[in-house]
C-alpha atoms as a PDB file:
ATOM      1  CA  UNK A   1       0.000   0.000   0.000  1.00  0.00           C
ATOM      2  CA  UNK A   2       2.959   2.183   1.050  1.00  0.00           C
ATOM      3  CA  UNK A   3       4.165   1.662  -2.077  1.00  0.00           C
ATOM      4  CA  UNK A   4       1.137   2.522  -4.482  1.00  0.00           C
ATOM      5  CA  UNK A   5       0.726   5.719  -2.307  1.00  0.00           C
ATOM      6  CA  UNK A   6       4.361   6.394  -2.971  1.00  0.00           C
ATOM      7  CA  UNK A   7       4.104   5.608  -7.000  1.00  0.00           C
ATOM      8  CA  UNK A   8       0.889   7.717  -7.376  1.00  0.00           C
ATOM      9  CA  UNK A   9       2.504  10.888  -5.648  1.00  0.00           C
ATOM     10  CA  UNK A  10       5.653  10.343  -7.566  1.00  0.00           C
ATOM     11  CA  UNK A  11       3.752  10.070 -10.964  1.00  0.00           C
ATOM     12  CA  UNK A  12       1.716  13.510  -9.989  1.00  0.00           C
ATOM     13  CA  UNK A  13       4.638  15.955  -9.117  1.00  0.00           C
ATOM     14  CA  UNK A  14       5.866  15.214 -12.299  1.00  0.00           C
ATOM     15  CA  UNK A  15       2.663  15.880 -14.019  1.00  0.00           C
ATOM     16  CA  UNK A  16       2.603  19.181 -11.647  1.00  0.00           C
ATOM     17  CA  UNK A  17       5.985  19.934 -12.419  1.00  0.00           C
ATOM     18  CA  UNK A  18       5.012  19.701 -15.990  1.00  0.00           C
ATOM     19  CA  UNK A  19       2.016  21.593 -16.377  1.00  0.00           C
ATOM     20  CA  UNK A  20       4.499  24.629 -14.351  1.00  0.00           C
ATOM     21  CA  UNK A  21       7.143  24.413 -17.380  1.00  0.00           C
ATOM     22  CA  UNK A  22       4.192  24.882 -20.338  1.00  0.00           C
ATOM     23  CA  UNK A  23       2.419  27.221 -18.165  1.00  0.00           C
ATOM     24  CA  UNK A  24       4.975  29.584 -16.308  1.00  0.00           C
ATOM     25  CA  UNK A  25       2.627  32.556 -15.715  1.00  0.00           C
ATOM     26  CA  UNK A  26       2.167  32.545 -11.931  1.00  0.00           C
ATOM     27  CA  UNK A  27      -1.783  34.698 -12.014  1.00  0.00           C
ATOM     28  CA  UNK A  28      -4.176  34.778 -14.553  1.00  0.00           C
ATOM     29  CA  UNK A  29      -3.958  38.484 -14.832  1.00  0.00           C
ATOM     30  CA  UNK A  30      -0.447  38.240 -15.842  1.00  0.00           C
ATOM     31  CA  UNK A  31      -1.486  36.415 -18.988  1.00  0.00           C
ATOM     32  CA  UNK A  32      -2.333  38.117 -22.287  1.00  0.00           C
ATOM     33  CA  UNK A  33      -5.930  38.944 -23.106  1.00  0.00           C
ATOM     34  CA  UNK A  34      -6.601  36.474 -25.981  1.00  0.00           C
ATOM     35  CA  UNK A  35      -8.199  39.247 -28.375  1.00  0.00           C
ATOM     36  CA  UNK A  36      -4.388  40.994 -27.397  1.00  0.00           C
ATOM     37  CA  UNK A  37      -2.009  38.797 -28.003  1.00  0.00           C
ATOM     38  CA  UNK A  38       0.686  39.026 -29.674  1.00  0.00           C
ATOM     39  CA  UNK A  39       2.605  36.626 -32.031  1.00  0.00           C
ATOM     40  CA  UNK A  40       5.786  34.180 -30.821  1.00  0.00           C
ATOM     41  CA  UNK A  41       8.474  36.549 -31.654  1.00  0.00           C
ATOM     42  CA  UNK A  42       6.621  40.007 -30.462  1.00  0.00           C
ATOM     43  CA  UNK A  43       5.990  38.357 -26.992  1.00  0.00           C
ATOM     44  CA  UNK A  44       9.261  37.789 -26.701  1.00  0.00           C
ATOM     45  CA  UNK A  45      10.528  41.115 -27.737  1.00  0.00           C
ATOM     46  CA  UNK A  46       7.535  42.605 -25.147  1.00  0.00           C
ATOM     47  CA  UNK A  47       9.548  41.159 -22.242  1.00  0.00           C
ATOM     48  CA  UNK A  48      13.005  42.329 -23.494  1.00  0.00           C
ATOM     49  CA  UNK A  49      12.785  45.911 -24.277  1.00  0.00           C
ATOM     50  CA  UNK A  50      15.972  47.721 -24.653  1.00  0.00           C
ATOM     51  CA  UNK A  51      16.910  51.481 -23.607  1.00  0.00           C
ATOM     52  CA  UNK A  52      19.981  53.540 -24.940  1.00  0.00           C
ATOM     53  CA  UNK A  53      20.662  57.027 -23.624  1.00  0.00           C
ATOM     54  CA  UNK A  54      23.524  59.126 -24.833  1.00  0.00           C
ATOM     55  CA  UNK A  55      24.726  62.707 -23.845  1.00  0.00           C
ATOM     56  CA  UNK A  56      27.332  65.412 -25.322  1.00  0.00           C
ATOM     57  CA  UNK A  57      28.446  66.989 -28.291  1.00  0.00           C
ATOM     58  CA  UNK A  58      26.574  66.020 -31.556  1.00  0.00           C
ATOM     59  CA  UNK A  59      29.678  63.869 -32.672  1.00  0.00           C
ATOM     60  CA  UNK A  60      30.324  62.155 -29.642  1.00  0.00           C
ATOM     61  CA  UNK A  61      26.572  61.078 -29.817  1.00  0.00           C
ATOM     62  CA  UNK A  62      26.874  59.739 -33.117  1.00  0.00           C
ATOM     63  CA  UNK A  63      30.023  58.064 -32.376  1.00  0.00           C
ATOM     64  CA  UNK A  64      28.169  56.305 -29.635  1.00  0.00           C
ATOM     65  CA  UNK A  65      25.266  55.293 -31.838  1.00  0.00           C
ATOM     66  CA  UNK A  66      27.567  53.076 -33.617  1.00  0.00           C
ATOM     67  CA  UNK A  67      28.068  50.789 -31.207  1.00  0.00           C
ATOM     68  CA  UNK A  68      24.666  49.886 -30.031  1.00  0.00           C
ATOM     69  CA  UNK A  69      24.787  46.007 -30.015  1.00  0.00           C
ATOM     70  CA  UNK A  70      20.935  45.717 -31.035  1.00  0.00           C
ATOM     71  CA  UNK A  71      20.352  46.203 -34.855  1.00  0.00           C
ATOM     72  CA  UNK A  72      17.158  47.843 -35.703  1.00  0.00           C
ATOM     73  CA  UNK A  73      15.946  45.852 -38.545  1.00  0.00           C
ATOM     74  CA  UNK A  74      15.641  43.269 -35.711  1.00  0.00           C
ATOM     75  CA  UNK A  75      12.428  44.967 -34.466  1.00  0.00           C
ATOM     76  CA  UNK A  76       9.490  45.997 -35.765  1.00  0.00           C
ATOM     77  CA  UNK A  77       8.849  49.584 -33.507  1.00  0.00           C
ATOM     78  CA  UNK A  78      11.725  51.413 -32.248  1.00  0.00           C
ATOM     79  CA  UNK A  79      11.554  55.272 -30.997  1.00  0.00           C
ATOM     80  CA  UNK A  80      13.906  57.602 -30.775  1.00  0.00           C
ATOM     81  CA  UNK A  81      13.537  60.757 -28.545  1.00  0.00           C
ATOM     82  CA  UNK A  82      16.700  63.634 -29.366  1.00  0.00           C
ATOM     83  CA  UNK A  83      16.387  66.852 -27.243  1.00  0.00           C
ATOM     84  CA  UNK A  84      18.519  69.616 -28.474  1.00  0.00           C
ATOM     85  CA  UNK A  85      19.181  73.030 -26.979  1.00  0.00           C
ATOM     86  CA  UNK A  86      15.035  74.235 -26.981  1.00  0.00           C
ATOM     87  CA  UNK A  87      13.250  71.199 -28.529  1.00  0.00           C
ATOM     88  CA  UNK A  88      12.836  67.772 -28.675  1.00  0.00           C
ATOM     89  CA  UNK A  89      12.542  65.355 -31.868  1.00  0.00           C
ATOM     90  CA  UNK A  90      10.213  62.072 -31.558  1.00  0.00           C
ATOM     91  CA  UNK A  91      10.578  59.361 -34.298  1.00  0.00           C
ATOM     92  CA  UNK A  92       8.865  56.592 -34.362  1.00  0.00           C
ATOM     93  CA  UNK A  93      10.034  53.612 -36.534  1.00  0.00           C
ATOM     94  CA  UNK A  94       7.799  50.957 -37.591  1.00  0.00           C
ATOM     95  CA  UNK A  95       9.216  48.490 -39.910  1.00  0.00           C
ATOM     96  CA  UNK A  96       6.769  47.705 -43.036  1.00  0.00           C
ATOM     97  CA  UNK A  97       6.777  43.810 -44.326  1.00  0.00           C
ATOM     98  CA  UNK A  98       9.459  44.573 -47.190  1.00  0.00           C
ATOM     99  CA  UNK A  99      11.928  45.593 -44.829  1.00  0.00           C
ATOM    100  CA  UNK A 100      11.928  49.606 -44.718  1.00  0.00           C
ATOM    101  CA  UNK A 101      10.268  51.435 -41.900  1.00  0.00           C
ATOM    102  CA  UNK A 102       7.907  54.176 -42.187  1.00  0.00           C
ATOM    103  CA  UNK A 103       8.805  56.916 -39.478  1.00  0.00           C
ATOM    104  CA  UNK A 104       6.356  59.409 -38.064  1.00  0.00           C
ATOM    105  CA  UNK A 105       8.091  62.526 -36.574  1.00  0.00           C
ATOM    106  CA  UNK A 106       7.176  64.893 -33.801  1.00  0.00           C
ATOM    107  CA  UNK A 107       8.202  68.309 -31.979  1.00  0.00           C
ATOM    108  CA  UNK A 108       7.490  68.523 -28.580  1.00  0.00           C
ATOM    109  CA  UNK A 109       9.030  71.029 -25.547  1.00  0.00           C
ATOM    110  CA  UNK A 110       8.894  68.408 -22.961  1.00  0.00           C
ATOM    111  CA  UNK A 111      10.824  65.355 -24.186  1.00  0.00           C
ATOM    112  CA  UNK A 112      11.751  63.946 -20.680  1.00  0.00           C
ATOM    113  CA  UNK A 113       7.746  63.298 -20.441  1.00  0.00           C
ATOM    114  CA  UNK A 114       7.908  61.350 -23.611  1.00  0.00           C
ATOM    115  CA  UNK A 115      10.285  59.507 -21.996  1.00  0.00           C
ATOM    116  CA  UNK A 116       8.901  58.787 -18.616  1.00  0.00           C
ATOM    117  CA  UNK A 117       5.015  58.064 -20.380  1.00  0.00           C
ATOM    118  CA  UNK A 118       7.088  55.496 -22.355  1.00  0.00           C
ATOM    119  CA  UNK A 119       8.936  53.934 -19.787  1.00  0.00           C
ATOM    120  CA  UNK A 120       5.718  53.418 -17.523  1.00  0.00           C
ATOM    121  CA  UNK A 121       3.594  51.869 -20.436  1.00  0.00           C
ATOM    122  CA  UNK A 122       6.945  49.421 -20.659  1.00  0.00           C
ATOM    123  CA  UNK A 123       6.654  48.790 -16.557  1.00  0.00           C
ATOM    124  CA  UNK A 124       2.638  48.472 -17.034  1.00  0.00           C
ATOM    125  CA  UNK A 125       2.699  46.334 -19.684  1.00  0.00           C
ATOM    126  CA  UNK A 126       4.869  43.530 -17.935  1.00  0.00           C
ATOM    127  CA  UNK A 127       5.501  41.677 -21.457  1.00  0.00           C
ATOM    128  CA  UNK A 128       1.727  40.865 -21.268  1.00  0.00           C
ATOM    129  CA  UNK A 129       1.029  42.486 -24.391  1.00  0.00           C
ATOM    130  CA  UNK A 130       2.533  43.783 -27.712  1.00  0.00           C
ATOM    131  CA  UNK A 131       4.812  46.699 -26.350  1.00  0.00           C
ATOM    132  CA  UNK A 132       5.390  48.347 -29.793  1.00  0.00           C
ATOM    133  CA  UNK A 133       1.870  49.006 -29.780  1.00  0.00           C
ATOM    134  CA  UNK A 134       1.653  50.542 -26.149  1.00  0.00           C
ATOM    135  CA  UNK A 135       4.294  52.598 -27.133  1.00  0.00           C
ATOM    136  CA  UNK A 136       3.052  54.103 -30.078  1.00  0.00           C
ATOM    137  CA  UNK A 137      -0.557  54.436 -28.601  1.00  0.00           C
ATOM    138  CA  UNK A 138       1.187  56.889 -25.943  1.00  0.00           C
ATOM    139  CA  UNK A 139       2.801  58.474 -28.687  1.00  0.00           C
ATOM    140  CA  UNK A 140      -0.520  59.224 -30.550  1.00  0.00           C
ATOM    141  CA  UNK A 141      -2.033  60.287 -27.262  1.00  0.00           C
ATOM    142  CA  UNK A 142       0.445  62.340 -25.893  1.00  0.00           C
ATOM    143  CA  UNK A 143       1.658  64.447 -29.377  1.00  0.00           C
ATOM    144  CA  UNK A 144      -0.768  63.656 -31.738  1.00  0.00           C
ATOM    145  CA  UNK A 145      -0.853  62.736 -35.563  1.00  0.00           C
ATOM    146  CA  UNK A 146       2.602  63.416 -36.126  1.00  0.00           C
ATOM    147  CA  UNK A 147       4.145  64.044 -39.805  1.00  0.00           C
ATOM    148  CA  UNK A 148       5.099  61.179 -41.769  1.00  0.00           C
ATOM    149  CA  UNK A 149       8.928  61.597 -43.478  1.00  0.00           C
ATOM    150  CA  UNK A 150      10.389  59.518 -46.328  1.00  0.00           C
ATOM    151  CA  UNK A 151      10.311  55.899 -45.707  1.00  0.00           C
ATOM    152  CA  UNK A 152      13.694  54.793 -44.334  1.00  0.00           C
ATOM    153  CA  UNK A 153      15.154  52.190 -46.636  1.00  0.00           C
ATOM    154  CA  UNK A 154      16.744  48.797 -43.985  1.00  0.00           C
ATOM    155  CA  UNK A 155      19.540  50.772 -42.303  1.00  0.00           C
ATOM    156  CA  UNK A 156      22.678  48.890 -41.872  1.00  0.00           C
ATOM    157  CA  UNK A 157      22.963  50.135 -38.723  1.00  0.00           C
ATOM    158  CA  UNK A 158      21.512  52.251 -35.691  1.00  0.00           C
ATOM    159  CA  UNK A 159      23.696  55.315 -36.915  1.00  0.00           C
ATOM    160  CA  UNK A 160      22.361  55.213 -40.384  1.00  0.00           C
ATOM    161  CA  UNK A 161      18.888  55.250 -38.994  1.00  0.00           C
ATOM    162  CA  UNK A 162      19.469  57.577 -35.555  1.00  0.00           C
ATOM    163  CA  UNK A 163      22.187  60.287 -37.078  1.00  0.00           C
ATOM    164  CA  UNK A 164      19.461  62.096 -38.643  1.00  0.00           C
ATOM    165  CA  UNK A 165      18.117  63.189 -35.507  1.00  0.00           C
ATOM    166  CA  UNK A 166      21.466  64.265 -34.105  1.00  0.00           C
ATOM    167  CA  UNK A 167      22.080  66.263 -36.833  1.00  0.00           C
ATOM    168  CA  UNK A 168      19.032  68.314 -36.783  1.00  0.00           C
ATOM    169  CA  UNK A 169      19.271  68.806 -33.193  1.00  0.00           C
ATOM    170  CA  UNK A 170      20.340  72.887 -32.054  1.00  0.00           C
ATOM    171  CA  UNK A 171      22.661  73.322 -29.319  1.00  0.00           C
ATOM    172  CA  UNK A 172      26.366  71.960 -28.274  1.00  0.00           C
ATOM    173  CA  UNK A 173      25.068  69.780 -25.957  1.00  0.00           C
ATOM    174  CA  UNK A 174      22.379  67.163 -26.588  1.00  0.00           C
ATOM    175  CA  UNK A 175      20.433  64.349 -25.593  1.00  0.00           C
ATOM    176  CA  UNK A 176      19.124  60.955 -27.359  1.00  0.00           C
ATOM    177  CA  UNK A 177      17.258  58.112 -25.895  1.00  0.00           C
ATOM    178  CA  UNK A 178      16.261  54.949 -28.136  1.00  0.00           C
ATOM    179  CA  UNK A 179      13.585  52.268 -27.461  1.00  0.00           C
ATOM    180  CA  UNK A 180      13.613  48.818 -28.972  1.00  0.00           C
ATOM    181  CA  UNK A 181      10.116  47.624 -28.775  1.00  0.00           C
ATOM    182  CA  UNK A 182       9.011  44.310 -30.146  1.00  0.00           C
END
């Protein structure tokens, strides 16, 4: 008897410990919503979003550009927020099927709440959902339509796609801060 008892509990922590490994989420609510949820390769972007911040002259920014480790054709929205001597630049990057990305620019005076709405969507979100999407939903809500510039041909690198920004910045001293969404 001691040893059927001993079988049957063996034979269900394994199923336990099973059903934990396919189903890792610890709470319902940390799940995604069904109607929400976002394919294989954007859930796993949505719980590894990446943040580069660079200060100083335009040249030293640019220099610094080139050696961010995460290429952006990898990822389908990526934002980049440049604050110059009086204003801020906000472009969003969205990559299109082919391979370019379209990229909606805006202006804004306070680019430091940009960044901090962004950064709390990314704490909210919690990788439940697709993050490229929160981010660009607190674009929309926070500046607007935006203008839509010249498609953006599959950069070979974050400098190709990010010096822009820099360049256009005023001021000796300047700021840039990218997001890798999904």
């Amino acid at each position: 008897m001691k040893r059927h008892t001993l079988i049957v509990t063996l034979i269900a922590s394994g199923s336990l410990a099973v059903a934990a490994a396919e189903n890792p989420s610890p709470s319902p609510t940390l799940a995604p919503s069904p109607a929400a949820s976002p394919g294989p390769r954007c859930q796993q972007m949505s719980w590894s979003p990446e943040l580069y911040g660079f200060y100083g002259k335009k040249q030293t920014v640019i220099d610094k550009l080139a050696q961010i480790p995460t290429p952006i054709s990898e990822h389908r929205v990526v934002v980049q927020i440049t604050q110059g001597h009086a204003t801020g630049d906000v472009r969003l990057f969205e990559q299109q099927k082919d391979g370019t990305f379209t990229v909606t620019q805006w202006a804004t005076r306070q680019p430091s709440d940009i960044v901090a709405g962004i950064d709390k969507t990314i704490m909210d979100n919690k990788g439940r959902d697709c993050v490229g999407a929160a981010i660009k939903e607190v674009l929309t809500k926070k500046l607007g339509t935006g203008k839509t510039l010249e498609p953006l041909a599959a950069p070979g690198s974050s400098k190709d796609a990010f010096e822009p920004s820099i360049q256009a910045a005023s001021g000796d001293f300047i700021k840039t801060v990218i997001f890798f969404g999904c």
